[in-house]
N, C-alpha and C. Protein backbone atom coordinates (compact mmCIF):
# COMPACT_ATOMS: atom_id res chain seq x y z
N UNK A 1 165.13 222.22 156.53
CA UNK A 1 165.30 221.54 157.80
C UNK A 1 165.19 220.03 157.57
N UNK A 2 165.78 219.71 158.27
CA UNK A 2 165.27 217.74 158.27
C UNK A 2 164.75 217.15 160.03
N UNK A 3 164.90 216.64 160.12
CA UNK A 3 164.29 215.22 161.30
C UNK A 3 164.82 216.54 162.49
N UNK A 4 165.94 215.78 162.24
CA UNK A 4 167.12 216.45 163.82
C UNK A 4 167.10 217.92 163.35
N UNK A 5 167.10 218.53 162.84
CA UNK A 5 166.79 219.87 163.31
C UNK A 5 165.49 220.62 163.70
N UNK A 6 164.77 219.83 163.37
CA UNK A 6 163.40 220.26 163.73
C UNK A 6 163.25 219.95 164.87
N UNK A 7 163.58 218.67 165.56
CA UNK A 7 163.82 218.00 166.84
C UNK A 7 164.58 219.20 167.62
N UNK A 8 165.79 219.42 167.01
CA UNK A 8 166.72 220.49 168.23
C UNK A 8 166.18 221.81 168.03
N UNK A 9 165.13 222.40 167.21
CA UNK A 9 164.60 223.70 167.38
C UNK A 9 163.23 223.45 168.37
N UNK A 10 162.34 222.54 168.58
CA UNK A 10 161.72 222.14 169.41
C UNK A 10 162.07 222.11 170.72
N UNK A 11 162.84 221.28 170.97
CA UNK A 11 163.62 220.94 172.25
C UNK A 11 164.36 222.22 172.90
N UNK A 12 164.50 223.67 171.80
CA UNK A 12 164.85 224.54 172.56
C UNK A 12 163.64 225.39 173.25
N UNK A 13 162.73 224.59 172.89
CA UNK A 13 161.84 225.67 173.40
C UNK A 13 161.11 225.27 174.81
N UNK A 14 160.98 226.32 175.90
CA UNK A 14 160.82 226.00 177.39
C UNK A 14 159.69 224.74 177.38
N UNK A 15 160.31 223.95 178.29
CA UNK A 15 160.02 222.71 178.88
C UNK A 15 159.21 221.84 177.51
N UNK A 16 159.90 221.73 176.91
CA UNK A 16 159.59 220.34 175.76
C UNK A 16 160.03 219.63 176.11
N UNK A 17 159.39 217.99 176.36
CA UNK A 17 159.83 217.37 176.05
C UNK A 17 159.68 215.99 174.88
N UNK A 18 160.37 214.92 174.79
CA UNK A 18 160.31 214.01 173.66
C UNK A 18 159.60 212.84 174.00
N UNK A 19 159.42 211.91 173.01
CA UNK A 19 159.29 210.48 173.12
C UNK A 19 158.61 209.79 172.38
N UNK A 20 158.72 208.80 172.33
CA UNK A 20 158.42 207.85 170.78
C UNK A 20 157.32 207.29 171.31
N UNK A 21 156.40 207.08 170.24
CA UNK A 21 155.07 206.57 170.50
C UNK A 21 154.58 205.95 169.25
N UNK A 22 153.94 204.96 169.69
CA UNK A 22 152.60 204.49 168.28
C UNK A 22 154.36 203.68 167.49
N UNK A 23 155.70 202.89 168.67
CA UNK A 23 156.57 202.74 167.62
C UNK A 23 157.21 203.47 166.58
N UNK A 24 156.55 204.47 165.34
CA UNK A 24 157.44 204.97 164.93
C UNK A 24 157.39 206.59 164.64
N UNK A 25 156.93 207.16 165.94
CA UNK A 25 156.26 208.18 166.09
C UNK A 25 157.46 208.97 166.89
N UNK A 26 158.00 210.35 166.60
CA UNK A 26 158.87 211.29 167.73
C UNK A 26 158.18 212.47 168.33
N UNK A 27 157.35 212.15 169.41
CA UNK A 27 156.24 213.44 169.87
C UNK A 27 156.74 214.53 170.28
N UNK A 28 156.96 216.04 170.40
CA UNK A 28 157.51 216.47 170.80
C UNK A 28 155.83 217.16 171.58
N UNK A 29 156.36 217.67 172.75
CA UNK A 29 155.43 217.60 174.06
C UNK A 29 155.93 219.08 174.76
N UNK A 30 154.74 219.66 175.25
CA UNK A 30 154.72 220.61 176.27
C UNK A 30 153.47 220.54 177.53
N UNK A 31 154.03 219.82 178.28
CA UNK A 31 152.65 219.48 179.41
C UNK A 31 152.12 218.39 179.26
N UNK A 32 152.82 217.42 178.58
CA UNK A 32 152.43 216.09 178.09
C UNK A 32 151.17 216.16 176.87
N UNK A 33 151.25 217.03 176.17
CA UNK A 33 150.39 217.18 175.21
C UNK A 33 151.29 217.36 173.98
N UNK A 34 150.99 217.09 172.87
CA UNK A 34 151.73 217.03 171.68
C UNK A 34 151.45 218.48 170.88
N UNK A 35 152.23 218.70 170.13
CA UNK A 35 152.45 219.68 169.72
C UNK A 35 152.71 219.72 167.83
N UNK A 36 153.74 218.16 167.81
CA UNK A 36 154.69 218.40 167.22
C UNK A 36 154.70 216.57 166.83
N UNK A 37 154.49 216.21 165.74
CA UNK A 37 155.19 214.69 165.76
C UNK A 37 155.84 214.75 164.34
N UNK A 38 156.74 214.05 164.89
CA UNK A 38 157.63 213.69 163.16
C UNK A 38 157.97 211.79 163.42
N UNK A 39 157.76 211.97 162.13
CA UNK A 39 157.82 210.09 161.53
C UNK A 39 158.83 209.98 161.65
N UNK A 40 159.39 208.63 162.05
CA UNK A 40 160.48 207.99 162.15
C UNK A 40 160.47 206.81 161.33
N UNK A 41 159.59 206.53 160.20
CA UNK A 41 159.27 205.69 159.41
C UNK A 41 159.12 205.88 158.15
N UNK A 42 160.48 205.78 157.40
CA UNK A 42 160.56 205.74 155.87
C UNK A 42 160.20 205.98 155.07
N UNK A 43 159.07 204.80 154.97
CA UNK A 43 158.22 204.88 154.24
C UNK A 43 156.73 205.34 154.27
N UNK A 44 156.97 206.41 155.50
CA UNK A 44 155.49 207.07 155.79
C UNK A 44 154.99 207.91 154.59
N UNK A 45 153.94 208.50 154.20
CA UNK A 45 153.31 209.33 153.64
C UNK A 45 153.92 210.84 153.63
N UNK A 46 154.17 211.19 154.80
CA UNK A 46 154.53 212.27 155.57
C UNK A 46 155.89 212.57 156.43
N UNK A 47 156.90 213.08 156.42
CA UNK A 47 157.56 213.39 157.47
C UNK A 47 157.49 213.64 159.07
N UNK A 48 156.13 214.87 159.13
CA UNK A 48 156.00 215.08 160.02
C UNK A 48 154.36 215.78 160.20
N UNK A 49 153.85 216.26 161.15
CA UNK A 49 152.80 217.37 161.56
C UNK A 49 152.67 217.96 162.33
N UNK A 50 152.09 219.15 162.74
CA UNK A 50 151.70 219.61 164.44
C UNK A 50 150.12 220.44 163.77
N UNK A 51 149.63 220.77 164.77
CA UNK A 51 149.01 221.70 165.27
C UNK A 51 148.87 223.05 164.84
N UNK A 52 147.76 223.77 164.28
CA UNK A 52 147.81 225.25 163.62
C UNK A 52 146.72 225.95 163.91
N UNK A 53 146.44 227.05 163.46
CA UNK A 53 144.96 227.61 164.00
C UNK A 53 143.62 227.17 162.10
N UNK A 54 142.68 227.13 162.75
CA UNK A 54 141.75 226.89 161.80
C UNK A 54 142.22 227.72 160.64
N UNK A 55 142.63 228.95 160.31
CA UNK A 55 142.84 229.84 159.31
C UNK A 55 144.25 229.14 158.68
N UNK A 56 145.24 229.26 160.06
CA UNK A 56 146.54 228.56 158.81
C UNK A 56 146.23 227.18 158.37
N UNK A 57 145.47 226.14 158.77
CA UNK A 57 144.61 224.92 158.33
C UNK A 57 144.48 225.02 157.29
N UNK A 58 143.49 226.19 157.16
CA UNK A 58 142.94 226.07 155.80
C UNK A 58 144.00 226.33 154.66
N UNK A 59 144.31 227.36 155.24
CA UNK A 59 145.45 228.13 154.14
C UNK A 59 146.99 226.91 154.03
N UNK A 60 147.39 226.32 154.37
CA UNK A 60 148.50 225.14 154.35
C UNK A 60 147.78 224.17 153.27
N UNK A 61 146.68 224.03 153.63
CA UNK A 61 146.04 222.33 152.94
C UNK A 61 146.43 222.69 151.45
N UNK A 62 145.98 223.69 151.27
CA UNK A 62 145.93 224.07 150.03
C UNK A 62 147.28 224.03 149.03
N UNK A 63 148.55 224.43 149.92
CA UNK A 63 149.64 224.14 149.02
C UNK A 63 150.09 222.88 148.81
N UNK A 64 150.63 222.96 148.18
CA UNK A 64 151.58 221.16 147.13
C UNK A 64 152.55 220.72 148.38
N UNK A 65 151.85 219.79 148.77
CA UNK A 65 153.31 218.95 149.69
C UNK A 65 152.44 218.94 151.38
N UNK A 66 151.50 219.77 151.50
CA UNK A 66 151.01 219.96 152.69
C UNK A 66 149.61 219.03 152.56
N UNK A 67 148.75 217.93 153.59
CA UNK A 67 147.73 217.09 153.77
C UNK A 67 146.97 217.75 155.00
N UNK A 68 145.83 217.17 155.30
CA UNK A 68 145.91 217.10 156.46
C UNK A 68 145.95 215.74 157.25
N UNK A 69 146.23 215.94 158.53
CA UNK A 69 147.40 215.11 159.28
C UNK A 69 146.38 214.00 159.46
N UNK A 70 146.83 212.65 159.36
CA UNK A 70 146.00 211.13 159.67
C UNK A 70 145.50 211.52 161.22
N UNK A 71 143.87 211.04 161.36
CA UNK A 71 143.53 211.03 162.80
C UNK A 71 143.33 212.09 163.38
N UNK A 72 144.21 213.81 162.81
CA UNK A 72 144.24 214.72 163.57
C UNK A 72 143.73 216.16 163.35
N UNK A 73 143.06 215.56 161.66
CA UNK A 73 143.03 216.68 161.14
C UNK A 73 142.16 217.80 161.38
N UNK A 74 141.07 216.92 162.37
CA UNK A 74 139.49 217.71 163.00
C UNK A 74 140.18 218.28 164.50
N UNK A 75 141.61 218.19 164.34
CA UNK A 75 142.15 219.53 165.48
C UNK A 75 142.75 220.51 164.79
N UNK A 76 142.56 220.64 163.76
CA UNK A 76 143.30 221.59 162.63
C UNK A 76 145.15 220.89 163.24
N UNK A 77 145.35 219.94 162.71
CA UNK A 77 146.49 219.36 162.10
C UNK A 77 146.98 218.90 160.73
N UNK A 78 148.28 219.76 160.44
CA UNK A 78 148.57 219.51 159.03
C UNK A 78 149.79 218.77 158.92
N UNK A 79 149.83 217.85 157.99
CA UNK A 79 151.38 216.98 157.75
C UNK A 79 151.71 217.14 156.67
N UNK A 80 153.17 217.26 156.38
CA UNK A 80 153.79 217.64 155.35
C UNK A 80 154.49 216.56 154.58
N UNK A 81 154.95 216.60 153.33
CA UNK A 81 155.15 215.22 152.42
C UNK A 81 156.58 214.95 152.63
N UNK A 82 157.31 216.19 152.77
CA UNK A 82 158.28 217.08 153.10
C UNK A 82 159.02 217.49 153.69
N UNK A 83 160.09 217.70 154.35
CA UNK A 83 161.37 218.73 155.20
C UNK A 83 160.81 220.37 154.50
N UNK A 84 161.23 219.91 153.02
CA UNK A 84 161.65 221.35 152.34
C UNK A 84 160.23 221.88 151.57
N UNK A 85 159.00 221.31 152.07
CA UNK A 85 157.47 222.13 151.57
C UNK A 85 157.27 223.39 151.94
N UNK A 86 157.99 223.33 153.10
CA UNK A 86 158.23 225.47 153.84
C UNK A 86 159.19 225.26 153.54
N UNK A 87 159.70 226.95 153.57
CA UNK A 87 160.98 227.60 154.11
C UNK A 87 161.16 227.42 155.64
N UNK A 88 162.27 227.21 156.09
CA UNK A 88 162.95 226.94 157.29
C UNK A 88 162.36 228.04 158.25
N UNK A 89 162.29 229.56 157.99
CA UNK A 89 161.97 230.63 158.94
C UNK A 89 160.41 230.27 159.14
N UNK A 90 159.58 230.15 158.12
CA UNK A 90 158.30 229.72 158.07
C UNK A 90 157.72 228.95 158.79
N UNK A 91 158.62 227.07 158.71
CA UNK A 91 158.65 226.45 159.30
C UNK A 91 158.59 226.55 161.14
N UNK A 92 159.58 227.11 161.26
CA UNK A 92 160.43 227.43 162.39
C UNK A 92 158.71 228.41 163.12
N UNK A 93 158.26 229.26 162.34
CA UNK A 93 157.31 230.34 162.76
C UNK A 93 156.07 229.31 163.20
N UNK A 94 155.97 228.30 162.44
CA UNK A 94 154.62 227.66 162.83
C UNK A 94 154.87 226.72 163.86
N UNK A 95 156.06 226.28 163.58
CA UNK A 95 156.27 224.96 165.33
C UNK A 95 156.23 225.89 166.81
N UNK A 96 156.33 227.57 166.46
CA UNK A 96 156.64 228.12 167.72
C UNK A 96 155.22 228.41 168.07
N UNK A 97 154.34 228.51 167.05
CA UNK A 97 153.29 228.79 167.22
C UNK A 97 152.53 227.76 167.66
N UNK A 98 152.72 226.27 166.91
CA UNK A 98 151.98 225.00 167.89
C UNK A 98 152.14 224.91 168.70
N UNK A 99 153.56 225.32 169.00
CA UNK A 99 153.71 225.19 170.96
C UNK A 99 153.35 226.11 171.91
N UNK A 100 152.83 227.06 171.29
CA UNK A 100 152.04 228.01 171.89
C UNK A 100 150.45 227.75 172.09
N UNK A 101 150.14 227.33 170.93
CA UNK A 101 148.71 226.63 170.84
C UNK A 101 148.20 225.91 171.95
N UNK A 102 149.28 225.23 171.91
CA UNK A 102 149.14 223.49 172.97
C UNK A 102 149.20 224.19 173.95
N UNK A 103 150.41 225.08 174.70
CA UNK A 103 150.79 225.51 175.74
C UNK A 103 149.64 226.12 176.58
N UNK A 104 149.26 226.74 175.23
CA UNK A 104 147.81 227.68 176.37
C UNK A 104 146.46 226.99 176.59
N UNK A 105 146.18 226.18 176.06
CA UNK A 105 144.90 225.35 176.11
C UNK A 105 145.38 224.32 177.32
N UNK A 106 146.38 224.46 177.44
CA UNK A 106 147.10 223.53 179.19
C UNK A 106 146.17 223.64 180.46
N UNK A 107 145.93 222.90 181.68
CA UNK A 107 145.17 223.00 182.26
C UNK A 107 145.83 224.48 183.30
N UNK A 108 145.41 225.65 183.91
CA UNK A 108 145.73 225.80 184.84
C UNK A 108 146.96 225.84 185.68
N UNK A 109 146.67 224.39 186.30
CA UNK A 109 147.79 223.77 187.16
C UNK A 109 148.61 223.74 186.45
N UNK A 110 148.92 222.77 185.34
CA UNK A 110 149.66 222.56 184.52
C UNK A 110 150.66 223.63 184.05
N UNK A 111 150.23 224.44 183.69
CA UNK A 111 150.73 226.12 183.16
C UNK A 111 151.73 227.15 184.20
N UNK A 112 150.89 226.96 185.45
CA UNK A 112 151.39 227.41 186.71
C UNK A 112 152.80 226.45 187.18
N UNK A 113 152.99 225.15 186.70
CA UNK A 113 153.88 224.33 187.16
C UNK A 113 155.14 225.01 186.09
N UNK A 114 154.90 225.17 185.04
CA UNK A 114 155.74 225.62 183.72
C UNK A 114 156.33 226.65 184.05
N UNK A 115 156.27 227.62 185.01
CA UNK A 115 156.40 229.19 185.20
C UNK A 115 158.03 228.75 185.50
């Protein structure tokens, strides 16, 4: 995967939305909570990160190409060096799962507005 496809597999998923932050930051959002950010900056460290459960945390850090994420990592956030550190289905399995993460820890209201 690269930038824009990770972007358009995100964006298919119910009520995401985008927006740039921190300048060179692409958040991808469900309920105004992040999920999902990928660098828009070159020469970052990282491509991108989101959100995982404490177990896949642990278990990600550990492979070649995977950190944990600047600032985020005491939410179990991991960033990758990488596009191609996963496989694409893999990939694809854990962004559906951050947005599930995020989605349900949503307030309530918030959740009820999503329906």
């Amino acid at each position: 995967m690269d930038i824009e496809s990770v972007r358009k597999f995100c964006l298919s998923l119910p009520y995401v939305t985008e927006g740039v932050q921190w300048e060179n930051d692409l958040l991808m959002r469900i309920g105004n909570k992040m999920f999902c950010v990928l660098s828009l900056e070159p020469a970052s460290d990282h491509c991108m990160s989101f959100k995982c459960t404490p177990e896949k945390f642990a278990e990600l850090v550990e492979r070649e190409g995977i950190m944990p994420a600047p600032y985020v990592a005491r939410y179990q956030w991991v960033a990758l060096e990488r596009f191609d550190v996963l496989p694409e289905p893999e990939l694809r399995a854990l962004l559906k799962n951050a947005y599930q993460l995020v989605k349900d820890k949503l307030p309530k209201k918030i959740q009820n507005q999503l329906r």
